[in-house]
Protein backbone atom coordinates (compact mmCIF):
# COMPACT_ATOMS: atom_id res chain seq x y z
CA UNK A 1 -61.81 -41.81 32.88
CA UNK A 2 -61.01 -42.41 36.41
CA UNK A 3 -57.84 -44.15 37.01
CA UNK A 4 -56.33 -44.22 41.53
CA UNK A 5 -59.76 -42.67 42.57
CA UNK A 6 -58.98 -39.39 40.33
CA UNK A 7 -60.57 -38.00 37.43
CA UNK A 8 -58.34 -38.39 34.06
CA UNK A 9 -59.18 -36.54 30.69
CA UNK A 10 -57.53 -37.73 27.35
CA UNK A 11 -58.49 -36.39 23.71
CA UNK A 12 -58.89 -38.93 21.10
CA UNK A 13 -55.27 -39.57 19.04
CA UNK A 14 -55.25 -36.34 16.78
CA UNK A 15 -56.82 -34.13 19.19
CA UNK A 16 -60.22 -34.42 17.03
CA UNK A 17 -62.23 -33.81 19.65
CA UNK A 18 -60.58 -30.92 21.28
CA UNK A 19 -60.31 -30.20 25.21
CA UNK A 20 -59.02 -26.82 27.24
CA UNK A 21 -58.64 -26.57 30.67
CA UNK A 22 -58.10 -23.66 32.85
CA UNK A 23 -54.71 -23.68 34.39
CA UNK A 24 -55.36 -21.59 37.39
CA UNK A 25 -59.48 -21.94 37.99
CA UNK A 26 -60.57 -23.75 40.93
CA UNK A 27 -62.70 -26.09 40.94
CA UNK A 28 -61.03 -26.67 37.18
CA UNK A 29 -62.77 -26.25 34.10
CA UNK A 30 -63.00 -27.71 30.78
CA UNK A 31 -64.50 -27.44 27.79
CA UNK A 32 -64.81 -28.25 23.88
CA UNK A 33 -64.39 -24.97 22.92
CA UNK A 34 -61.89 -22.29 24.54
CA UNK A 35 -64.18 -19.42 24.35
CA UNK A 36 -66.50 -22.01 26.48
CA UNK A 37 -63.90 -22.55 29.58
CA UNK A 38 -63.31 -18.22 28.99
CA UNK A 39 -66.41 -17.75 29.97
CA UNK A 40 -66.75 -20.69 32.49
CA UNK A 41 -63.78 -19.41 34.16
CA UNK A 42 -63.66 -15.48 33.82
CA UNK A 43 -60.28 -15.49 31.93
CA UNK A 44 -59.22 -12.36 29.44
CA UNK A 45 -58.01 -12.41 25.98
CA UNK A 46 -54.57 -12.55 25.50
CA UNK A 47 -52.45 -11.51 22.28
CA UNK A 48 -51.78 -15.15 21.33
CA UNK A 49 -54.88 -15.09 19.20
CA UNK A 50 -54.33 -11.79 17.85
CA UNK A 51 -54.73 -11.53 14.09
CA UNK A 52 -52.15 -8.55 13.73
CA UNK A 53 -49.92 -10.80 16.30
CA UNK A 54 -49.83 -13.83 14.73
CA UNK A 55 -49.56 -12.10 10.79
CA UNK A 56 -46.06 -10.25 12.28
CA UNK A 57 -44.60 -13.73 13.54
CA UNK A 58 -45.76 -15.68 10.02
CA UNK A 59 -48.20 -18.31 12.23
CA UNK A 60 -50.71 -20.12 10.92
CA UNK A 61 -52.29 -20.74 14.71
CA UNK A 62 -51.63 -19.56 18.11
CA UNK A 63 -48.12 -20.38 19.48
CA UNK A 64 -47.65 -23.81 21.66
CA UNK A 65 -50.97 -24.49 23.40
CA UNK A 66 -51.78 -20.65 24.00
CA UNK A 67 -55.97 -20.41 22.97
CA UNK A 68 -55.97 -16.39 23.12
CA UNK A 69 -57.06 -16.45 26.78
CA UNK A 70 -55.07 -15.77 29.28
CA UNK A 71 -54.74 -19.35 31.63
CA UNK A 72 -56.52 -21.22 28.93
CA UNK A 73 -54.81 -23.96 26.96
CA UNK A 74 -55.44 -26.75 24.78
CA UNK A 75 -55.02 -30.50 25.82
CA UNK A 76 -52.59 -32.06 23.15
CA UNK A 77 -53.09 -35.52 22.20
CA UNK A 78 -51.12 -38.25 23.74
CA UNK A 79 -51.33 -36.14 27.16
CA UNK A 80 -53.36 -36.75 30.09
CA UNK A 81 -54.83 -34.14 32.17
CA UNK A 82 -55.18 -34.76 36.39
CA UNK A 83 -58.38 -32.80 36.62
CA UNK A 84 -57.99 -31.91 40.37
CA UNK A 85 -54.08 -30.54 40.13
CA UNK A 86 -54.30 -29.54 36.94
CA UNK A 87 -51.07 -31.89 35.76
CA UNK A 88 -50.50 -33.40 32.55
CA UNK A 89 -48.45 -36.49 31.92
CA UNK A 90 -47.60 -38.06 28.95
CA UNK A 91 -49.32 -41.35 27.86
CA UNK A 92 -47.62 -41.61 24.17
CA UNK A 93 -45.15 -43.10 23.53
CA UNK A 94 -44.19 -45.16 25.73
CA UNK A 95 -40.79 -45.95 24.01
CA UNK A 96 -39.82 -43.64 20.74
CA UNK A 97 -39.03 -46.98 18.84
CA UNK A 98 -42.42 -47.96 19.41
CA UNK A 99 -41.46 -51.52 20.40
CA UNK A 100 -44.54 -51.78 23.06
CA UNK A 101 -46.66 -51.89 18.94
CA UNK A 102 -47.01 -54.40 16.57
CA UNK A 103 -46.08 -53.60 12.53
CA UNK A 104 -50.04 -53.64 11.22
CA UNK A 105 -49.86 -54.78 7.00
CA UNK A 106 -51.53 -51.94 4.11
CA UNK A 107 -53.99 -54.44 4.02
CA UNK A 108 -55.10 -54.36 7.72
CA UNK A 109 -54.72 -50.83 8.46
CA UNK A 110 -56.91 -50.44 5.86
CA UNK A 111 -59.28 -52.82 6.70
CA UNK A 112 -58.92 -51.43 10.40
CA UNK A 113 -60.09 -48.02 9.12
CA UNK A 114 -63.00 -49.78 6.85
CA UNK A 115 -64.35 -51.03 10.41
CA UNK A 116 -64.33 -47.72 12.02
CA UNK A 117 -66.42 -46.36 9.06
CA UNK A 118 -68.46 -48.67 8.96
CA UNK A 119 -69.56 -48.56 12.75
CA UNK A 120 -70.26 -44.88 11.91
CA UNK A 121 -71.63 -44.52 8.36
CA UNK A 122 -75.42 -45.82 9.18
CA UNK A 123 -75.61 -42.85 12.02
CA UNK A 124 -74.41 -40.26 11.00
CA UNK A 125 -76.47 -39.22 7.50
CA UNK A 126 -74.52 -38.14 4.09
CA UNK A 127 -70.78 -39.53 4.02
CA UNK A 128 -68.89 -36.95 2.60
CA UNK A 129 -64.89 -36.37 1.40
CA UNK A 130 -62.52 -33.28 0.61
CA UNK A 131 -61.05 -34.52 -2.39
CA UNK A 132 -58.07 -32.90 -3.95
CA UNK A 133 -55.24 -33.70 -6.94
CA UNK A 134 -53.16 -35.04 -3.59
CA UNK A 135 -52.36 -38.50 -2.41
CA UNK A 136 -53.85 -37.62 1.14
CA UNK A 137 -57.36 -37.67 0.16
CA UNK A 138 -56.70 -40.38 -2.57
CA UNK A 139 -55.62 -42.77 0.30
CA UNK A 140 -58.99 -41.41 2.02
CA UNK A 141 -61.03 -42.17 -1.28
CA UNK A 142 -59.43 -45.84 -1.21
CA UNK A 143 -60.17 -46.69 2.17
CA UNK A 144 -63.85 -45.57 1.49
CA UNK A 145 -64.87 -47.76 -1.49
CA UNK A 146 -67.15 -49.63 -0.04
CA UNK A 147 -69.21 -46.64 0.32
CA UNK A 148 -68.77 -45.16 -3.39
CA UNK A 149 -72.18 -45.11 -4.36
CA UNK A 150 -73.22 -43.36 -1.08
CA UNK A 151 -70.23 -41.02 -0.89
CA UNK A 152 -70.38 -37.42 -2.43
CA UNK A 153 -66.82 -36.13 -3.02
CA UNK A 154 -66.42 -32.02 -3.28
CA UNK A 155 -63.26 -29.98 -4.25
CA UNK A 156 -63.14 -25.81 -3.48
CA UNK A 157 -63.18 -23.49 -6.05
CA UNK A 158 -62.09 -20.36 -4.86
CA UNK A 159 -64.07 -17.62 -6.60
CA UNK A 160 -63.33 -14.48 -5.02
CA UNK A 161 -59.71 -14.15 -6.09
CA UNK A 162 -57.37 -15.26 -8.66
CA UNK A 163 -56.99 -19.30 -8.39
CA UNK A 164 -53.49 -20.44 -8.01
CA UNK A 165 -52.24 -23.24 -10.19
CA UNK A 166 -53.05 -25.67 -7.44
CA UNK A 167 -56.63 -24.81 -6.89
CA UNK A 168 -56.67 -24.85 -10.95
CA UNK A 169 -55.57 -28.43 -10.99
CA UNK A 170 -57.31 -29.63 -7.55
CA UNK A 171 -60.47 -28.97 -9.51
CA UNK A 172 -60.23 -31.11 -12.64
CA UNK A 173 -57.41 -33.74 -11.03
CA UNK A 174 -60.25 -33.95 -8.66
CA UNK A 175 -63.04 -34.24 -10.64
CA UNK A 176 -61.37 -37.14 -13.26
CA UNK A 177 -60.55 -39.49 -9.88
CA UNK A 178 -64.56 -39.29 -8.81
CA UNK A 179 -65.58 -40.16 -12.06
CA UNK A 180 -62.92 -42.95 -12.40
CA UNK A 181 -63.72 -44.40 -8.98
CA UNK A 182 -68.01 -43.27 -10.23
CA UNK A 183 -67.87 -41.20 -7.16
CA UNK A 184 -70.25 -38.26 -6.87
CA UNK A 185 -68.66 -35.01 -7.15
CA UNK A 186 -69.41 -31.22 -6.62
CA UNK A 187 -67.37 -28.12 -7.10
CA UNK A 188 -67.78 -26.10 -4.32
CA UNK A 189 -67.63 -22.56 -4.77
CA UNK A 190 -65.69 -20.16 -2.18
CA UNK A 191 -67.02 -16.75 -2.46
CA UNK A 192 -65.75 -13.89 -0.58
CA UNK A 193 -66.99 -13.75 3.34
CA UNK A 194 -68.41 -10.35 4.17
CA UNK A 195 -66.66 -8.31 6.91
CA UNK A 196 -69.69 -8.31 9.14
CA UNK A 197 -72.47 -11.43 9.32
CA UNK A 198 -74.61 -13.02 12.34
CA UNK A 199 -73.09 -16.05 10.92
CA UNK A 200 -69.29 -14.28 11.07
CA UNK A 201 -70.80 -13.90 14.88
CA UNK A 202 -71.27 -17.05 15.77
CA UNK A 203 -68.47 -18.69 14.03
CA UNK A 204 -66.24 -15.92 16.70
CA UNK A 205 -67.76 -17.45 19.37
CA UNK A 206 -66.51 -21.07 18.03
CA UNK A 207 -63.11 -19.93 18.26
CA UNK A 208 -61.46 -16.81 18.62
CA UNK A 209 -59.10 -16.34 15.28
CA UNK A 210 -60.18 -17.32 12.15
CA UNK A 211 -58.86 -19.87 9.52
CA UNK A 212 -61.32 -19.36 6.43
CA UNK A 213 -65.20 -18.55 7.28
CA UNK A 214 -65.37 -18.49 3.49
CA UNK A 215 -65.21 -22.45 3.71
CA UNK A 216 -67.04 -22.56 6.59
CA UNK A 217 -69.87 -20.88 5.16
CA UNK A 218 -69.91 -22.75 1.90
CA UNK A 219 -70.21 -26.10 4.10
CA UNK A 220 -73.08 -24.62 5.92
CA UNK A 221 -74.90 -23.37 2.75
CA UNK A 222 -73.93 -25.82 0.26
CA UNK A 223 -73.07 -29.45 1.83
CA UNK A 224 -76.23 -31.62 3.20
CA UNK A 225 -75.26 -32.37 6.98
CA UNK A 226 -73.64 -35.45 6.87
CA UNK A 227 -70.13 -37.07 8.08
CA UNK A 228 -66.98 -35.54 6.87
CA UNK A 229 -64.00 -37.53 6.05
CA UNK A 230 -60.74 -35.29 6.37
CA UNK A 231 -57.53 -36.44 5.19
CA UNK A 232 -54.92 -33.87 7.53
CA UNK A 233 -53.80 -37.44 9.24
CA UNK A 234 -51.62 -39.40 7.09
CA UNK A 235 -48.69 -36.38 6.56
CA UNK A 236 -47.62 -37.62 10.00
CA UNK A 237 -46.94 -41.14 8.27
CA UNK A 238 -45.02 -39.56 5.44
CA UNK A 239 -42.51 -37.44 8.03
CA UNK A 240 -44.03 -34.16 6.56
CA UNK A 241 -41.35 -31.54 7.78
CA UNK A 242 -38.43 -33.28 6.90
CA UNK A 243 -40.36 -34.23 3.15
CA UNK A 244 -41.42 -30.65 2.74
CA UNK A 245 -37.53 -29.48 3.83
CA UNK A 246 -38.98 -27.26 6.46
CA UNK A 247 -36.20 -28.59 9.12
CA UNK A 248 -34.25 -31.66 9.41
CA UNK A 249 -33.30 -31.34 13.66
CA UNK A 250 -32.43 -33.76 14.77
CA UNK A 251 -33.01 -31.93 18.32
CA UNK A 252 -36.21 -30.80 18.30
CA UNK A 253 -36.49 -27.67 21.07
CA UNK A 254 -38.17 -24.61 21.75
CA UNK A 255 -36.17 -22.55 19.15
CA UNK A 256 -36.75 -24.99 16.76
CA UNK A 257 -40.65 -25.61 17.26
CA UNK A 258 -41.19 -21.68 16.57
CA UNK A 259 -38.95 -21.79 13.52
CA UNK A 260 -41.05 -24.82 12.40
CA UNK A 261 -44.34 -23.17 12.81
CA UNK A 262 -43.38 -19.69 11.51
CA UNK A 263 -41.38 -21.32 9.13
CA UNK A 264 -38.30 -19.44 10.62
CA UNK A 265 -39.63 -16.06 10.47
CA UNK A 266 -40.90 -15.55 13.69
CA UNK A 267 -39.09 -12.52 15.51
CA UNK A 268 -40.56 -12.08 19.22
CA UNK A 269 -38.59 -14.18 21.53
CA UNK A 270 -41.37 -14.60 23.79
CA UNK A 271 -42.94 -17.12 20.91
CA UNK A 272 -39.79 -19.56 21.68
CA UNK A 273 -40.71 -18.94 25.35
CA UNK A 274 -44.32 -20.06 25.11
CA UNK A 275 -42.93 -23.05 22.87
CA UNK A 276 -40.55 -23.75 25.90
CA UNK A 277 -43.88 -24.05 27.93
CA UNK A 278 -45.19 -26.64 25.13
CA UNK A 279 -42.37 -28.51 25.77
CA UNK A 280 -42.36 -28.63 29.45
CA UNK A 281 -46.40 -28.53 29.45
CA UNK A 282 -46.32 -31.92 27.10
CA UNK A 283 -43.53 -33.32 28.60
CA UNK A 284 -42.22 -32.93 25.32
CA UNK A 285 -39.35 -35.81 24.05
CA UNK A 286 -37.03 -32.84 22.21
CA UNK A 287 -34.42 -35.79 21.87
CA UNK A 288 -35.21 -39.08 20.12
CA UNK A 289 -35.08 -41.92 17.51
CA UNK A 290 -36.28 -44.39 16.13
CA UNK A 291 -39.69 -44.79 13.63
CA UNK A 292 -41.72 -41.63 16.16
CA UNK A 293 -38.90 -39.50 16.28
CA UNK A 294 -39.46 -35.70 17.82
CA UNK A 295 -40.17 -34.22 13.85
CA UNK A 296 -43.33 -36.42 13.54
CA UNK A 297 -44.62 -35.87 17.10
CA UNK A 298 -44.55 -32.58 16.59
CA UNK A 299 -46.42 -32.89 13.72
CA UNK A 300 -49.04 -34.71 15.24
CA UNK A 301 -49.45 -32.88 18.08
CA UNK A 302 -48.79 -29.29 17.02
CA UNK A 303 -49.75 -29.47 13.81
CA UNK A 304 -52.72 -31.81 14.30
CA UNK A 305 -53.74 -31.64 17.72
CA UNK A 306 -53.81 -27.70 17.97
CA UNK A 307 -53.87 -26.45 14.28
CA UNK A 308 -56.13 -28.55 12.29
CA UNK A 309 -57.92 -29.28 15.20
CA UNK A 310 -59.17 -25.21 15.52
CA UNK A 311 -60.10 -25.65 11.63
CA UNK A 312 -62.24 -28.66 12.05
CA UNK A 313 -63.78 -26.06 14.67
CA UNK A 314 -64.95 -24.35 11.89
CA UNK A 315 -67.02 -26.80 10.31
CA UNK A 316 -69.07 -27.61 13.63
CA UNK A 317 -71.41 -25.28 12.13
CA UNK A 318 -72.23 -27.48 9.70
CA UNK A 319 -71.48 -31.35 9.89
CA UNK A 320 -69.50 -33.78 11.93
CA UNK A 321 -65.89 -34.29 11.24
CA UNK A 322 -63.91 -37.53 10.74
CA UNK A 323 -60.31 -38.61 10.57
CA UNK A 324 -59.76 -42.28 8.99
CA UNK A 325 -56.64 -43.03 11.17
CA UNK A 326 -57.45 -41.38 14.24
CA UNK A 327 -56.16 -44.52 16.81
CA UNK A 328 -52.69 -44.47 18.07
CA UNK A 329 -52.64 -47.86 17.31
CA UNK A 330 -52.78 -47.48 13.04
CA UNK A 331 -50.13 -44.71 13.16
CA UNK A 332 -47.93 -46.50 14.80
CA UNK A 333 -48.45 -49.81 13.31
CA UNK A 334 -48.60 -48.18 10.23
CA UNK A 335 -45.07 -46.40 10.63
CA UNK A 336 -43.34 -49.16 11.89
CA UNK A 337 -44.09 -51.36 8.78
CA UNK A 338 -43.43 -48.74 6.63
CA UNK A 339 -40.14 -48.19 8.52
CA UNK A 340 -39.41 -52.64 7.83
CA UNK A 341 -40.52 -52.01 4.11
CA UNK A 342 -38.41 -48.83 3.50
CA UNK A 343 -41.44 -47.12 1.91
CA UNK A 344 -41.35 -43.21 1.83
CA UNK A 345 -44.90 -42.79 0.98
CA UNK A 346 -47.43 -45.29 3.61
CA UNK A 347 -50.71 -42.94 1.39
CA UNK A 348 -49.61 -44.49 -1.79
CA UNK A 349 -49.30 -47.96 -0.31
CA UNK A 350 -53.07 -47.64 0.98
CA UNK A 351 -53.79 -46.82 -2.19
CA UNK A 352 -52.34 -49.39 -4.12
CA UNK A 353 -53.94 -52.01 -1.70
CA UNK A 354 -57.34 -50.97 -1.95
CA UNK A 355 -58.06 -49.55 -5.09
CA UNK A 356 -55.01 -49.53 -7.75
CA UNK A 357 -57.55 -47.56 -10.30
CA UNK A 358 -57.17 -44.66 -8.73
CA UNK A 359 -53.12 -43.81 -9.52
CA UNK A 360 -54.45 -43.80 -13.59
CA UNK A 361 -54.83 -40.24 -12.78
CA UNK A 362 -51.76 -38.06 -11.92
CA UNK A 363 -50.91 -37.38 -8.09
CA UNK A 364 -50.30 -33.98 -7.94
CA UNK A 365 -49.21 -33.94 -11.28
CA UNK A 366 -47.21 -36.53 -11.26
CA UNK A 367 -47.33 -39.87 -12.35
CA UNK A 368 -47.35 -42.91 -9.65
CA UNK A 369 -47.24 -46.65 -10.86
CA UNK A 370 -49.80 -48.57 -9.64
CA UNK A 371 -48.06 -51.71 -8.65
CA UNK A 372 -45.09 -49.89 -7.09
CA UNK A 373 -42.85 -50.26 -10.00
């Protein structure tokens, strides 16, 4: 966009579709990928990406907005990039209590989200969803029913090592909610990724530390292309850290971001330091309150914008991927009438209001009423 005669660059709300800049190039670069502005820009690997690195400080994903290049970060949603000085400036929120947003009903969030598929699902071949024993993809499932006869559900089996309970009961919790919504559904088997492929190769080049090429394989080989519906979006509804008991800060600062993400077993002190440059880099709100308080932003924008975002990376290889509430707009309309009707679980809610059927099988093993009793 260009807003005062200079050029602007968002990413969409979850950081989707991702964007890295070079912080020192001139003229500036960016890219989709970060191996792309690497090359574009002549920058070095760094250890940030470093599979022996992150494995000693218990991280899931590069530290703060490090890529594993050296001057290479990632654009986190609700941030605007200056492309000439290289500045970014927050855009979201505006006010932590979110007062600048209207409260938006179950009924038209979901409807909202039915609109958005619907401009999308006659383009963009086979609609497919990651369906699991959770309420995540349940709420995913419910929003999509318009679409059941075209939609083809698919749950991983992992085959190359011994399934945990939760695989064990994704597959047949999954498996009883397609057939009770008539859903296609397909096990997909995850077999064991050789150490050394052309397609290992290429997936490098997508992005430099790896999350699962066993999945990403098993979408290339075994899914038609199509549009993937993912469900990562709607933990930031249900205040995921605080629900999960990884932290309850109030205060959320550098220290506390790389306990969060290492889940407090980081050691290096320079991973708080490049968590400090997060913070500063994304003008970061470490004090708050009110419904978007500094847990849930971090959420979205760590969390969502930098890890899930390199996963979805992954899958490039294969099909196009697709959040249901990817609009600032939803989340926050969405959390602020949750917030008015004291509900703890906004997923549930959705579905409840657009397809009560689904909750006659367990949630995760447990059993949820389907008019909120």
């Amino acid at each position: 966009m260009v807003s005062d005669g200079r050029i602007k660059v968002q990413t969409d709300a979850t950081g989707l579709r991702p964007v890295y800049f070079s912080r020192i190039q001139h003229p500036p670069v960016v890219a989709s990928h970060a191996d792309l502005a690497a090359r574009a820009s002549g920058a070095v690997s760094s250890y940030a990406a470093d599979r022996g690195f992150l494995n000693a400080q218990n991280l899931r994903c590069p530290p703060g907005r490090e890529t594993g290049y050296n001057g290479i970060v990632a654009l986190t949603p609700n941030v605007e990039l200056d492309l000439e000085t290289r500045a970014t400036t927050r855009i979201f929120p505006r006010r932590p209590d979110l007062s600048d947003f209207e409260p938006l009903s179950v009924a038209e969030v979901v409807a909202s989200a039915r609109e958005h598929v619907a401009s999308l699902a006659e383009q963009r071949g086979q609609l497919l969803l990651s369906l699991s024993a959770g309420k995540d993809s349940r709420a995913s499932l419910a929003i999509l029913r318009p679409w059941a006869e075209e939609l083809l559900a698919f749950t991983y089996d992992v085959t190359y090592k011994e399934k945990s309970r939760a695989n064990r009961f994704d597959v047949v919790a999954a498996a009883q909610v397609a057939s009770k919504a008539g859903v296609r559904h397909k096990v997909l088997p995850i077999p064991k990724m050789e150490s050394e492929s052309t397609f290992l190769d290429v997936l490098k080049r997508n992005r430099k530390w790896g999350h699962s090429a066993s999945v990403a394989r098993a979408y290339s080989e075994q899914l038609p292309d199509g549009l993937h519906f993912r469900s990562n979006g709607y933990a930031v509804l249900g205040d995921h850290y605080r629900s999960t008991g990884q932290s309850a800060a109030e205060t959320l600062d550098a220290s506390e971001m790389a306990a969060i993400a290492s889940r407090r077993k980081a050691q290096a002190p320079f991973v708080v330091d490049i968590f400090r440059e997060f913070v500063d880099g994304t003008q970061f709100p470490v004090v708050g309150a009110g419904v978007l308080d500094p847990l849930r932003l971090f959420y979205w924008e760590y969390r969502l914008g930098v890890w899930a975002t390199s996963i979805v990376a992954e899958s490039d290889i294969a099909h196009e991927t697709c959040f249901l509430l990817n609009s600032r707009r939803l989340i926050a309309g969405s959390m602020l009438d949750a917030a008015n009707r004291g509900s703890t679980s906004p997923q549930i809610d959705i579905v409840r209001e657009a397809w009560p059927d689904l909750l006659e099988v367990d949630v995760n093993g447990t059993h949820v009423d389907s008019e909120g009793s």
